[in-house]
C-alpha atoms as a PDB file:
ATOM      1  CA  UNK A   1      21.062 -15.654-122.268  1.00  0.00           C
ATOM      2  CA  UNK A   2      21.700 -12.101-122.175  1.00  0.00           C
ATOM      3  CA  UNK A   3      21.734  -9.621-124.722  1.00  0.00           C
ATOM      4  CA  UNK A   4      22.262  -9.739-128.640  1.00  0.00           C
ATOM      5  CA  UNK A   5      25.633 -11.424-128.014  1.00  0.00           C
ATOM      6  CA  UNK A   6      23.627 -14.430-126.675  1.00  0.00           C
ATOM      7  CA  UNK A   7      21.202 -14.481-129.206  1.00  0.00           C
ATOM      8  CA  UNK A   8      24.109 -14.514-131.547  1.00  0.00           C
ATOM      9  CA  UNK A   9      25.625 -17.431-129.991  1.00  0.00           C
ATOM     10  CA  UNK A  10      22.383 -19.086-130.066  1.00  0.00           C
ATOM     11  CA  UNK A  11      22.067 -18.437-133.792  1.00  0.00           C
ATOM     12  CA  UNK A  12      24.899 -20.410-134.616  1.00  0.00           C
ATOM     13  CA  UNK A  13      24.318 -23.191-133.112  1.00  0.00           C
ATOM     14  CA  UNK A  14      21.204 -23.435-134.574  1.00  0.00           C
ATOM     15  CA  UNK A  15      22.115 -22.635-138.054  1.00  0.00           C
ATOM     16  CA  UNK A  16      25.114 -25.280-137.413  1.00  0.00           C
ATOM     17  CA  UNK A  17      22.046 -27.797-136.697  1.00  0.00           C
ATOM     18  CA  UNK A  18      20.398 -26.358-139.779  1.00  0.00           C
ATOM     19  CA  UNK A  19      22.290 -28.562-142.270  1.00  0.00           C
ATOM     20  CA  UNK A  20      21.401 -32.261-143.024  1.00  0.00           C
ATOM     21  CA  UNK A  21      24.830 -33.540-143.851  1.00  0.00           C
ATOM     22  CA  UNK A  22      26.046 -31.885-140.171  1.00  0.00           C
ATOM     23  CA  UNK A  23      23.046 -33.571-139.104  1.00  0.00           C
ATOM     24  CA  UNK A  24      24.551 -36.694-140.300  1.00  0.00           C
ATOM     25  CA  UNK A  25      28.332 -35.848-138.843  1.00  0.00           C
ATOM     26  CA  UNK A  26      26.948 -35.378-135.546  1.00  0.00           C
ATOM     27  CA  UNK A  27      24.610 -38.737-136.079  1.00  0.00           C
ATOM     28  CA  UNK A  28      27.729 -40.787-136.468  1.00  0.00           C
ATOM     29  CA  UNK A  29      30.070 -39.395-134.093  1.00  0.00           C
ATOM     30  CA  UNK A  30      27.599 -39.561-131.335  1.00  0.00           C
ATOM     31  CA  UNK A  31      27.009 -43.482-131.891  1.00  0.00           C
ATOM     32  CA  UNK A  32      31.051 -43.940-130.846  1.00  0.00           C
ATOM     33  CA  UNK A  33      32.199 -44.035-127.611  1.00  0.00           C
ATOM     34  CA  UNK A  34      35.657 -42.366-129.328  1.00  0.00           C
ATOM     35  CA  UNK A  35      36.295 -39.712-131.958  1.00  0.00           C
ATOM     36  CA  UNK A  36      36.316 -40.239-135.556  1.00  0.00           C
ATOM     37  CA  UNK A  37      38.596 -39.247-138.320  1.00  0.00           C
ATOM     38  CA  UNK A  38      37.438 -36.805-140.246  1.00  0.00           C
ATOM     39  CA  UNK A  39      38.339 -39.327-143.376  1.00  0.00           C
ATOM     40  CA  UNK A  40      36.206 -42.189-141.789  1.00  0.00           C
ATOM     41  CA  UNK A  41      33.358 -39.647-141.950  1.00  0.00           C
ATOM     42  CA  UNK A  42      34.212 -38.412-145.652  1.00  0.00           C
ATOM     43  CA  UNK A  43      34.150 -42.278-146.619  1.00  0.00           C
ATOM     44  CA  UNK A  44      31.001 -43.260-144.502  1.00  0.00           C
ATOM     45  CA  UNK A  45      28.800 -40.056-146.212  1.00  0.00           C
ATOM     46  CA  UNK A  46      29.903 -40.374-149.549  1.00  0.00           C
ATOM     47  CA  UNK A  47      30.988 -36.733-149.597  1.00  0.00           C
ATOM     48  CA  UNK A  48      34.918 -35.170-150.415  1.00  0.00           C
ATOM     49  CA  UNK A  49      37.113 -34.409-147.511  1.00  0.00           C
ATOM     50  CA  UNK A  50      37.167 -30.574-148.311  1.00  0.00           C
ATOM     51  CA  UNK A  51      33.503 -30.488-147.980  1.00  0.00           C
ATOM     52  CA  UNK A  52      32.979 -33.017-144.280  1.00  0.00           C
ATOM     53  CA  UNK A  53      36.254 -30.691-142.800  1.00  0.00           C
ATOM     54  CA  UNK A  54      33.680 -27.782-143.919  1.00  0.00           C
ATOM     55  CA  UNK A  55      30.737 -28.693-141.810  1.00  0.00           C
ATOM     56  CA  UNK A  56      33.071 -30.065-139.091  1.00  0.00           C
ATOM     57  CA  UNK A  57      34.414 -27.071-138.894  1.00  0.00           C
ATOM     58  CA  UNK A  58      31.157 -24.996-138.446  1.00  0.00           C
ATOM     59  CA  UNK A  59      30.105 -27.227-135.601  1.00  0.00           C
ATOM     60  CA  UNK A  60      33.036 -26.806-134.242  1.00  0.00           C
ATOM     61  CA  UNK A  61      32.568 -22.931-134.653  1.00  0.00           C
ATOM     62  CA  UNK A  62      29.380 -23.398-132.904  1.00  0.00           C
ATOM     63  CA  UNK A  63      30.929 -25.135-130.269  1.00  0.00           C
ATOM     64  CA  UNK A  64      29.381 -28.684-130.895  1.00  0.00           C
ATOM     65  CA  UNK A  65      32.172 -30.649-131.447  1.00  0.00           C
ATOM     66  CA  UNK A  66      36.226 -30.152-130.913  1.00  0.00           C
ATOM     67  CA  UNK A  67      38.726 -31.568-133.347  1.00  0.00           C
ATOM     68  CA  UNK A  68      41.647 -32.720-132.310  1.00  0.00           C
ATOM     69  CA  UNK A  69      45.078 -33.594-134.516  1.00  0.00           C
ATOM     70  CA  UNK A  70      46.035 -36.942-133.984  1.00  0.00           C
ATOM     71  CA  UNK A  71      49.772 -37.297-135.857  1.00  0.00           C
ATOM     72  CA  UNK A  72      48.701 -36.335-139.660  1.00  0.00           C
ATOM     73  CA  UNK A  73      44.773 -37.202-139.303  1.00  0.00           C
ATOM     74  CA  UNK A  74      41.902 -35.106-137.389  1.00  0.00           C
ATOM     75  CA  UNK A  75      39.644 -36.463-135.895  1.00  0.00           C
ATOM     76  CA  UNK A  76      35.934 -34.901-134.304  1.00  0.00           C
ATOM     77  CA  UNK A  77      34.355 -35.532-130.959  1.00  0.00           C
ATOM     78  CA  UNK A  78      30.911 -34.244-129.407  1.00  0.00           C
ATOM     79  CA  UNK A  79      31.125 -31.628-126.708  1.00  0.00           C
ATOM     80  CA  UNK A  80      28.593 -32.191-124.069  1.00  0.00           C
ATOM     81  CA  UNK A  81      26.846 -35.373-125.741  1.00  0.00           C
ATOM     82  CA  UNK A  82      24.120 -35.436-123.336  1.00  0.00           C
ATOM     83  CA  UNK A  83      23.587 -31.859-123.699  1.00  0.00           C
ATOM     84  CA  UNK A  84      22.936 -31.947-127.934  1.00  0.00           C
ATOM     85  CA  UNK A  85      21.381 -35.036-127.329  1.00  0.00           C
ATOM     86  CA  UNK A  86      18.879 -33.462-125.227  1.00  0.00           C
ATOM     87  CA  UNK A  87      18.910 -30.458-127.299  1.00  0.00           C
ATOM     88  CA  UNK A  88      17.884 -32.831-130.562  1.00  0.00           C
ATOM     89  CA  UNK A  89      15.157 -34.578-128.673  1.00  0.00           C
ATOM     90  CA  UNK A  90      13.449 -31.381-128.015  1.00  0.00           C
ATOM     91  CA  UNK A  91      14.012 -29.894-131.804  1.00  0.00           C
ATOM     92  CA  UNK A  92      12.106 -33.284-133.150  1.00  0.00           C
ATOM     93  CA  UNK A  93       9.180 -32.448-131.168  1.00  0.00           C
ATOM     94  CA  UNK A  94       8.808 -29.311-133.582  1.00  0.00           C
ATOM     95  CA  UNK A  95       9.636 -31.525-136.108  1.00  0.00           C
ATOM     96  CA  UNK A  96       6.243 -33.463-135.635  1.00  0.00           C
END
């Protein structure tokens, strides 16, 4: 990481991470093997549409997941799943 740009970069991702109910989004998505409609998500949380394509779209922004349009629906997928999932392991250790 070079530079303010990459601490800027860095930033976001962990302010994406920062958020309980993207928390939660990325929780869900990552147990599928596929992506996952951004409704299914909405329904599964308990929280409006407007807000889950919100937070979706800040992880996307921060380059954790990628949305993709599938006919009238979008639906969210991880970006390098072992990569977060390594990345989440080593954030819980601070957690303890």
């Amino acid at each position: 990481m070079s530079g303010d740009e990459g601490l800027s970069d860095l930033a976001r991702v962990l302010s994406a991470l920062g958020n309980i109910t993207r928390l939660r989004i990325i929780r869900l998505v990552s147990e599928t093997d596929r992506p996952l409609h951004i409704k299914a998500l909405s329904r599964t949380l308990k929280v409006r549409y407007s807000a889950v394509y919100r937070h979706v779209a800040t992880l996307r922004r921060a380059g954790i997941v990628t949305i993709h349009e599938v006919g009238r629906s979008r639906v969210v997928a991880l970006r390098r799943r072992k990569e977060l999932d390594d990345l989440l392991k080593i954030v819980e250790l601070f957690a303890k």
